[in-house]
PDB file of N, CA and C in Angstrom:
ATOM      1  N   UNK A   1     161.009  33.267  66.363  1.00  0.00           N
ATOM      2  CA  UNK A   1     159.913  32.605  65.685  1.00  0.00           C
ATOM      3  C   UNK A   1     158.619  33.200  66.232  1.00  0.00           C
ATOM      4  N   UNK A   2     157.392  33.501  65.260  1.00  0.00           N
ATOM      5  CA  UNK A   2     156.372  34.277  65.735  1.00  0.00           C
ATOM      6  C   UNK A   2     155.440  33.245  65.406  1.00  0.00           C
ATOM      7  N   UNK A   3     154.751  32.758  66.325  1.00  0.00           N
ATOM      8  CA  UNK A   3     153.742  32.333  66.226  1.00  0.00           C
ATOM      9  C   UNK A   3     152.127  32.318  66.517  1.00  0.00           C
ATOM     10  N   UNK A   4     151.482  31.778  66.069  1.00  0.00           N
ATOM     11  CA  UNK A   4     149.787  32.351  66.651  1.00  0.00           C
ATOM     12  C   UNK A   4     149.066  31.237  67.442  1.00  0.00           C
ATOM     13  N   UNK A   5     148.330  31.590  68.472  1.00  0.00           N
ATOM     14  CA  UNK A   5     147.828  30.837  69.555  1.00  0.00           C
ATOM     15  C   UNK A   5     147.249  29.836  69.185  1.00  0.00           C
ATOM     16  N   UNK A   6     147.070  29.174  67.821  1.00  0.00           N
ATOM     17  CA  UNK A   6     145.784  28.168  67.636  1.00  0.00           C
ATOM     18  C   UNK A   6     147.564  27.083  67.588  1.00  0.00           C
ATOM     19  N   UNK A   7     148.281  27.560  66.646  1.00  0.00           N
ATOM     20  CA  UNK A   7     149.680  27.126  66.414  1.00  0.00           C
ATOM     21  C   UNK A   7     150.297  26.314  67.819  1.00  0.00           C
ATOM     22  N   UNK A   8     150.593  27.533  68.780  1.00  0.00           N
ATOM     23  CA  UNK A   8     151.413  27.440  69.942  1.00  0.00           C
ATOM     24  C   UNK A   8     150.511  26.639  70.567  1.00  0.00           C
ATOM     25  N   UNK A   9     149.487  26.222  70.916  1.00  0.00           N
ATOM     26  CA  UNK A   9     148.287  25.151  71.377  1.00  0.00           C
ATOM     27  C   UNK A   9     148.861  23.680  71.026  1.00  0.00           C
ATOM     28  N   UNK A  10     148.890  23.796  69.571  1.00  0.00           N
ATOM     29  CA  UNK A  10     148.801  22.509  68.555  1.00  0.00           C
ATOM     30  C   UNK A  10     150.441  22.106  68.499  1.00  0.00           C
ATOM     31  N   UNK A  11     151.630  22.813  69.200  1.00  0.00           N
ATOM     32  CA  UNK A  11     152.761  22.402  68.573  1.00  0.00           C
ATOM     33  C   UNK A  11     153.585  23.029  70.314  1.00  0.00           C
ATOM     34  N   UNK A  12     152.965  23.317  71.001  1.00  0.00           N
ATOM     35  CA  UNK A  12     153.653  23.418  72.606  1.00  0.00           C
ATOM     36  C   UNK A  12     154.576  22.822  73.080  1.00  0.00           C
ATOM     37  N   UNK A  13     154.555  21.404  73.293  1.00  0.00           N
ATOM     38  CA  UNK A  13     156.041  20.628  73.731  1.00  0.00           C
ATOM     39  C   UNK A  13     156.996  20.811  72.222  1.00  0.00           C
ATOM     40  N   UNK A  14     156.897  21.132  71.199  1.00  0.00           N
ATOM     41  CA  UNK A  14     158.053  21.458  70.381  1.00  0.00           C
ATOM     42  C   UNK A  14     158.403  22.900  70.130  1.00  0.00           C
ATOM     43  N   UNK A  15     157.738  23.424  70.579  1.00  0.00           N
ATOM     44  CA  UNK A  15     157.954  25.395  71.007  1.00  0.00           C
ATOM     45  C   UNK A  15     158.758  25.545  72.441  1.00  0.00           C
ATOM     46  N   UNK A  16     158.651  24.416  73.287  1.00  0.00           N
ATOM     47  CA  UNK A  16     159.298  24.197  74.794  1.00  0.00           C
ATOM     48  C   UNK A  16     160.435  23.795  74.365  1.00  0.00           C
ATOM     49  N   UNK A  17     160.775  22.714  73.457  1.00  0.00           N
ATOM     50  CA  UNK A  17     162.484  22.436  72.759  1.00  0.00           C
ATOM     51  C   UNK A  17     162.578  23.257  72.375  1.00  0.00           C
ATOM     52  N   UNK A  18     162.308  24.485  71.318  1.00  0.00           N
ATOM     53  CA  UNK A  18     163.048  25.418  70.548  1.00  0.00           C
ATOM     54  C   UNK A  18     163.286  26.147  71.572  1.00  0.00           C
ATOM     55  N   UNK A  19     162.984  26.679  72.449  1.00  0.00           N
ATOM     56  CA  UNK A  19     163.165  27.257  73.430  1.00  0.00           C
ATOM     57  C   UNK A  19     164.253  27.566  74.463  1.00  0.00           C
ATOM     58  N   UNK A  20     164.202  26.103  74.720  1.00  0.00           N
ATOM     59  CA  UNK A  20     165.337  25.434  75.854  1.00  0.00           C
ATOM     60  C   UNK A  20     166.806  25.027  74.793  1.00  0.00           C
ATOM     61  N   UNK A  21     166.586  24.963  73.744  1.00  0.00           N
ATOM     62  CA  UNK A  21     167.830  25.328  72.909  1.00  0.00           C
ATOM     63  C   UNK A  21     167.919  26.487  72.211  1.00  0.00           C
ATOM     64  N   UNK A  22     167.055  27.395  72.443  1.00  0.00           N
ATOM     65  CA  UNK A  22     167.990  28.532  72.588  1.00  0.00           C
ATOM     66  C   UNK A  22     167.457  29.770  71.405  1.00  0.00           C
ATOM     67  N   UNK A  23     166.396  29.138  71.006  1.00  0.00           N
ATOM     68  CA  UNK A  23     165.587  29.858  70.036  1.00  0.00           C
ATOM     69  C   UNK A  23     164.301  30.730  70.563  1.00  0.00           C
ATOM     70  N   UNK A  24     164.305  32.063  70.346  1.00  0.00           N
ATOM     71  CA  UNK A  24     163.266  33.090  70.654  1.00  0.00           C
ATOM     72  C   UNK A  24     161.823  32.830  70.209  1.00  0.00           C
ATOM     73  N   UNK A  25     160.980  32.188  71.285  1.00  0.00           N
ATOM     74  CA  UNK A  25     159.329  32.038  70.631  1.00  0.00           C
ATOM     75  C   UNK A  25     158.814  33.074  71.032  1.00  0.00           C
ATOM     76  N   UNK A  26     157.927  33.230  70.199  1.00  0.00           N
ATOM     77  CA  UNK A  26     156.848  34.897  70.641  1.00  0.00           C
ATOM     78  C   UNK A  26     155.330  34.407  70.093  1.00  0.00           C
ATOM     79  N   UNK A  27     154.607  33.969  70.846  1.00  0.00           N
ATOM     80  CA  UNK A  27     153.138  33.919  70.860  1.00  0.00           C
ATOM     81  C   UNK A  27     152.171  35.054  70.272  1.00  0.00           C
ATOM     82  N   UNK A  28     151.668  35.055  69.176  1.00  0.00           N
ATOM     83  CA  UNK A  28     150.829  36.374  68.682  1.00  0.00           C
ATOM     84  C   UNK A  28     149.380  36.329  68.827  1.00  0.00           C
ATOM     85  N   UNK A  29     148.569  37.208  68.721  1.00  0.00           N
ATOM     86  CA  UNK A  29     147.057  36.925  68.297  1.00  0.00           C
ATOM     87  C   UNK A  29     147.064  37.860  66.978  1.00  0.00           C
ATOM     88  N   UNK A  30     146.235  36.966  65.746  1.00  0.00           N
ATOM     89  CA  UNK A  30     146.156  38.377  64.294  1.00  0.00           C
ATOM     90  C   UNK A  30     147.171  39.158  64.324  1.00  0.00           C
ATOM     91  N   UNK A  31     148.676  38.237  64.723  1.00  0.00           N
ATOM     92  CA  UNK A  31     149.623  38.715  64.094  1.00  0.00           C
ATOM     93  C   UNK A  31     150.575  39.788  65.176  1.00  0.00           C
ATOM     94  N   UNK A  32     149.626  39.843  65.985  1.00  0.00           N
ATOM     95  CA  UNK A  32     150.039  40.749  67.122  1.00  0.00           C
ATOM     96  C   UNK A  32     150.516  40.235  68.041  1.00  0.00           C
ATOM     97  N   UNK A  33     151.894  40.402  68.145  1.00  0.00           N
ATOM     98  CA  UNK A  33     153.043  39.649  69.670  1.00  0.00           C
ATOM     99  C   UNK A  33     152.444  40.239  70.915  1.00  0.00           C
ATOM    100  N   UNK A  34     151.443  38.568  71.627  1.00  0.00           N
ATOM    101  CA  UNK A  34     151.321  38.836  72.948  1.00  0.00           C
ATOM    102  C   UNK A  34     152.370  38.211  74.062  1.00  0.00           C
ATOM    103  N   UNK A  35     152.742  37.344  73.865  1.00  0.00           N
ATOM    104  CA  UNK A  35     154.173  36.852  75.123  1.00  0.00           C
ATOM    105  C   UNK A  35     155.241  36.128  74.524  1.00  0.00           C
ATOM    106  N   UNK A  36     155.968  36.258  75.111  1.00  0.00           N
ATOM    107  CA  UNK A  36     157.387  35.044  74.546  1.00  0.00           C
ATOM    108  C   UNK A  36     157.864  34.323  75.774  1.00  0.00           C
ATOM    109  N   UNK A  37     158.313  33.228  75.025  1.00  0.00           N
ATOM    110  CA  UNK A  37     158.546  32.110  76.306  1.00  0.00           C
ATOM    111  C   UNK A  37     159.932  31.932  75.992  1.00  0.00           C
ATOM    112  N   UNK A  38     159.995  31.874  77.193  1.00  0.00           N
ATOM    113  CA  UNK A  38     161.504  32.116  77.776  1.00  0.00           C
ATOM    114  C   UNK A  38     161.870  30.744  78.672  1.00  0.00           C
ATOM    115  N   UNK A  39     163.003  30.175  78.918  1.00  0.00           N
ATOM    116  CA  UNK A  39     163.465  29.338  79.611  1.00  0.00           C
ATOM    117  C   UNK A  39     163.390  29.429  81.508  1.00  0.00           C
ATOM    118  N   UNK A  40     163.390  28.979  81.987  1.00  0.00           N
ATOM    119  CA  UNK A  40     163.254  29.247  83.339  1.00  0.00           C
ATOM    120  C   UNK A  40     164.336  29.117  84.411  1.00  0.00           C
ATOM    121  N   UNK A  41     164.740  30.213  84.868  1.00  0.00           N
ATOM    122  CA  UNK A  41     166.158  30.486  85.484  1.00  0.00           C
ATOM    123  C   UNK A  41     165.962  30.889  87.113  1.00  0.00           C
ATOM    124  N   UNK A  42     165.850  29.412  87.927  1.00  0.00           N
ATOM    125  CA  UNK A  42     165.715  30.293  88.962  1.00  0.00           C
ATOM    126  C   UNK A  42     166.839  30.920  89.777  1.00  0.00           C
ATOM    127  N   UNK A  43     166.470  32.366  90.095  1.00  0.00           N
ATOM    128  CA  UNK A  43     167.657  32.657  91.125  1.00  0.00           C
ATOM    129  C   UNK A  43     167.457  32.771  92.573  1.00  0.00           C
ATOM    130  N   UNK A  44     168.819  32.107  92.913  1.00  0.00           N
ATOM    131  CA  UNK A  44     168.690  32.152  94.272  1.00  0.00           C
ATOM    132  C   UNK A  44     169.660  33.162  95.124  1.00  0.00           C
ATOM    133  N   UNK A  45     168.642  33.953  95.881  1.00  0.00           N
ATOM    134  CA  UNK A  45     169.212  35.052  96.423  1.00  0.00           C
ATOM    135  C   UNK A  45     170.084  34.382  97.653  1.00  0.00           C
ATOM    136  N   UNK A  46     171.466  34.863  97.959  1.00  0.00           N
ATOM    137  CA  UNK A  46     171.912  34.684  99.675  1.00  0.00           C
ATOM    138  C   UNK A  46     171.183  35.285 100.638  1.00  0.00           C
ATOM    139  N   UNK A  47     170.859  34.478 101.270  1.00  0.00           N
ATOM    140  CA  UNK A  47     170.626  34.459 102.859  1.00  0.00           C
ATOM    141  C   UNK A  47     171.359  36.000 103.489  1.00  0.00           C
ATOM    142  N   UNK A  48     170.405  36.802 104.131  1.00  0.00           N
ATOM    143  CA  UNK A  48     170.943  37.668 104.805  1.00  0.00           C
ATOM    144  C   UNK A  48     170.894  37.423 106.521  1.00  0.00           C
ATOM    145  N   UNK A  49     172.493  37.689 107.238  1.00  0.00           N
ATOM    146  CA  UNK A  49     171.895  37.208 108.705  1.00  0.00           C
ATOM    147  C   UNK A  49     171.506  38.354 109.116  1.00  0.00           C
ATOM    148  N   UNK A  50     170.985  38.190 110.026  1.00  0.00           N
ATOM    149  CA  UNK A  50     170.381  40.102 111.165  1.00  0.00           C
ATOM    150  C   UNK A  50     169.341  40.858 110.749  1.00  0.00           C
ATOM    151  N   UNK A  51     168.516  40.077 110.426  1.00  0.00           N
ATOM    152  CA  UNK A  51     167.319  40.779 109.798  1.00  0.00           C
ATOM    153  C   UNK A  51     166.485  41.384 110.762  1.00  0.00           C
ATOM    154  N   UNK A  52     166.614  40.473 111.988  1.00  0.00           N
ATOM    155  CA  UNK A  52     165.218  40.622 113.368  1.00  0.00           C
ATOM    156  C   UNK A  52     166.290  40.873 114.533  1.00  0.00           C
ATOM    157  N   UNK A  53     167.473  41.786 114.252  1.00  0.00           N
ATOM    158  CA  UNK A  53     168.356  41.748 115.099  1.00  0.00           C
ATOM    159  C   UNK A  53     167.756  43.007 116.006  1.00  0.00           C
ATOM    160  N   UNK A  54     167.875  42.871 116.913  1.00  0.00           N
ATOM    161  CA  UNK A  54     167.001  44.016 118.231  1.00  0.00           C
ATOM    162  C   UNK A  54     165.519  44.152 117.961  1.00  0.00           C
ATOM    163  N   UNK A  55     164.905  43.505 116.816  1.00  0.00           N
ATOM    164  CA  UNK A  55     163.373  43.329 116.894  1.00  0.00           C
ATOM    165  C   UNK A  55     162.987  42.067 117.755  1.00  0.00           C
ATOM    166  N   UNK A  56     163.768  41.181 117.392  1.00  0.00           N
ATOM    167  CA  UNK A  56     163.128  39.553 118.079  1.00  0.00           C
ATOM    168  C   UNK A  56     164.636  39.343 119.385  1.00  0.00           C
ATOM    169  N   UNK A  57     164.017  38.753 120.189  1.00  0.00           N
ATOM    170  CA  UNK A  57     164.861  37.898 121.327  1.00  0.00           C
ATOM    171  C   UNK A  57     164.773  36.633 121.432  1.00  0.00           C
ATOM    172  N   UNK A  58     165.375  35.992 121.456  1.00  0.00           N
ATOM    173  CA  UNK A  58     165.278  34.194 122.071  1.00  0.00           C
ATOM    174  C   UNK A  58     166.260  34.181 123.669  1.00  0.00           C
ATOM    175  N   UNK A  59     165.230  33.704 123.841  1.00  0.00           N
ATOM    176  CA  UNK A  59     165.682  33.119 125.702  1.00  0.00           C
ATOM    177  C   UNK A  59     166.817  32.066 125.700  1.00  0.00           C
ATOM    178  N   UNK A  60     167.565  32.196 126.359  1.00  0.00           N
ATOM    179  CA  UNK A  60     168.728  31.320 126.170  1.00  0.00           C
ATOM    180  C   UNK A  60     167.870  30.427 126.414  1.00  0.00           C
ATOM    181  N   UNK A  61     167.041  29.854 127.346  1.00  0.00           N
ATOM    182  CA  UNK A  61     166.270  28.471 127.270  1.00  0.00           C
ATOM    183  C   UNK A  61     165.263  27.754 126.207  1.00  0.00           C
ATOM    184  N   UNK A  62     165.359  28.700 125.150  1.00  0.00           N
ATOM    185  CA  UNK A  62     164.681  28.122 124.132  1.00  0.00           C
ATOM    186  C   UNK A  62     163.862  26.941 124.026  1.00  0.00           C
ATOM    187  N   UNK A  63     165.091  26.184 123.887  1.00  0.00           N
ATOM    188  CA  UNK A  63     165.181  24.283 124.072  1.00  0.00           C
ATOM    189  C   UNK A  63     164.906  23.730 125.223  1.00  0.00           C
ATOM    190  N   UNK A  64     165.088  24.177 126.026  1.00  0.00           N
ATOM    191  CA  UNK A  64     164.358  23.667 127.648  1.00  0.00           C
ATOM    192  C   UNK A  64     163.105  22.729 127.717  1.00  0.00           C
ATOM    193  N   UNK A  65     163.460  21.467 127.987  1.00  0.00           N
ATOM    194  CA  UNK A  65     162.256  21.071 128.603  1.00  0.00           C
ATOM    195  C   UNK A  65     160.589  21.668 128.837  1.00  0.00           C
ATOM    196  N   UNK A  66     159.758  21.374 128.565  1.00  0.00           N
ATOM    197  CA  UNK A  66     158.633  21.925 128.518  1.00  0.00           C
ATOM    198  C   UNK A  66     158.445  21.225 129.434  1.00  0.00           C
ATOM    199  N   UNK A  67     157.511  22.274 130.985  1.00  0.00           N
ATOM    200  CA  UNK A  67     156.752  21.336 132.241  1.00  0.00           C
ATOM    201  C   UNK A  67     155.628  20.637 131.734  1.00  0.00           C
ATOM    202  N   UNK A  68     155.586  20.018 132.529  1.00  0.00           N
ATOM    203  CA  UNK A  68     155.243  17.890 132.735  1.00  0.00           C
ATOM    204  C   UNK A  68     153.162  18.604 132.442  1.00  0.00           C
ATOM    205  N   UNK A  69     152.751  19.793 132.625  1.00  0.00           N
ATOM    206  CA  UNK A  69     151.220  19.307 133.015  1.00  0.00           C
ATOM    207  C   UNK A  69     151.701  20.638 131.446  1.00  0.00           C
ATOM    208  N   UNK A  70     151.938  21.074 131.038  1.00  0.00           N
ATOM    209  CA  UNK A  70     152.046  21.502 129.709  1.00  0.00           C
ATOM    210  C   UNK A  70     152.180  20.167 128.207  1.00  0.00           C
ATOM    211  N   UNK A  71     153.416  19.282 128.893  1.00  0.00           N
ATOM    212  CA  UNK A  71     153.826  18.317 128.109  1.00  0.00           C
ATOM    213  C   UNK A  71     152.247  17.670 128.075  1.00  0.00           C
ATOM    214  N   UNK A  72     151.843  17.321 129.071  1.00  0.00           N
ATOM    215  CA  UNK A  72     150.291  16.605 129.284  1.00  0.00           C
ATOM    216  C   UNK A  72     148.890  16.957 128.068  1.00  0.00           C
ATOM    217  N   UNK A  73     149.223  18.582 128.094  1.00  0.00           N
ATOM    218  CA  UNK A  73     148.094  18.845 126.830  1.00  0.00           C
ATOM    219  C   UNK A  73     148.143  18.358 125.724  1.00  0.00           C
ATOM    220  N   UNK A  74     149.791  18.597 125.087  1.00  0.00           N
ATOM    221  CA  UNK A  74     149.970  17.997 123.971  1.00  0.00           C
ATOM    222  C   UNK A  74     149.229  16.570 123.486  1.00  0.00           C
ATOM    223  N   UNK A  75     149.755  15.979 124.591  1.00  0.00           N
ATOM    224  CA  UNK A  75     149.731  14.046 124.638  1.00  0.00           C
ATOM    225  C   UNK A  75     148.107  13.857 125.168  1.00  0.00           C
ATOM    226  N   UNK A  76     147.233  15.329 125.863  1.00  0.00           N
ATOM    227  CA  UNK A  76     145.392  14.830 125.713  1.00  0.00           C
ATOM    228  C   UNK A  76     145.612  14.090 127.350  1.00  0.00           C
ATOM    229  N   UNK A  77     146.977  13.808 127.903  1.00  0.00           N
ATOM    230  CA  UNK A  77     146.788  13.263 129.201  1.00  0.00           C
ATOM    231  C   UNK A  77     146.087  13.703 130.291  1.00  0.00           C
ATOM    232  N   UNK A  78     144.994  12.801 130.871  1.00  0.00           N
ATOM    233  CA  UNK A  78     144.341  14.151 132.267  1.00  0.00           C
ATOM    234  C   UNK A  78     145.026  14.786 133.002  1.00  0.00           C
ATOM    235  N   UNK A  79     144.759  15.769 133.648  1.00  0.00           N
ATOM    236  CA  UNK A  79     145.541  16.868 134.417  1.00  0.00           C
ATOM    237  C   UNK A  79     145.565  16.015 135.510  1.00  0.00           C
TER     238      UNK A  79
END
């Protein structure tokens, strides 16, 4: 279906149904096809592991306790 921008303005949520069931819209100006709307498919790529493998290190202590006059800044407590 070809339609023209004053159209696709005035008739949008029923160009979004033809759409999503399965019918080809194409937006024109003077007749001239500027975009078609298409349904929206997102894809989701897999997860790759080892991306930062020998770039990044983590310290086995990662998770460790943070010292007590560090913990203090957070919390604004006086030194």
């Amino acid at each position: 279906m070809l339609v023209n921008i004053h159209e696709a303005k005035t008739n949008f949520s029923k160009l979004i149904n033809s759409v999503l069931n399965g019918e080809e819209v194409i937006i024109a100006k003077d007749g001239n096809p500027l975009v078609q709307l298409t349904p929206y498919n997102p894809t989701i790529l897999p997860r790759k592991s080892g991306q930062f493998n020998g770039i990044m290190h983590v310290s086995d202590d990662f998770d460790a306790a943070l010292p007590e006059d560090l913990l203090n800044q957070f919390y604004k407590k006086d030194l």
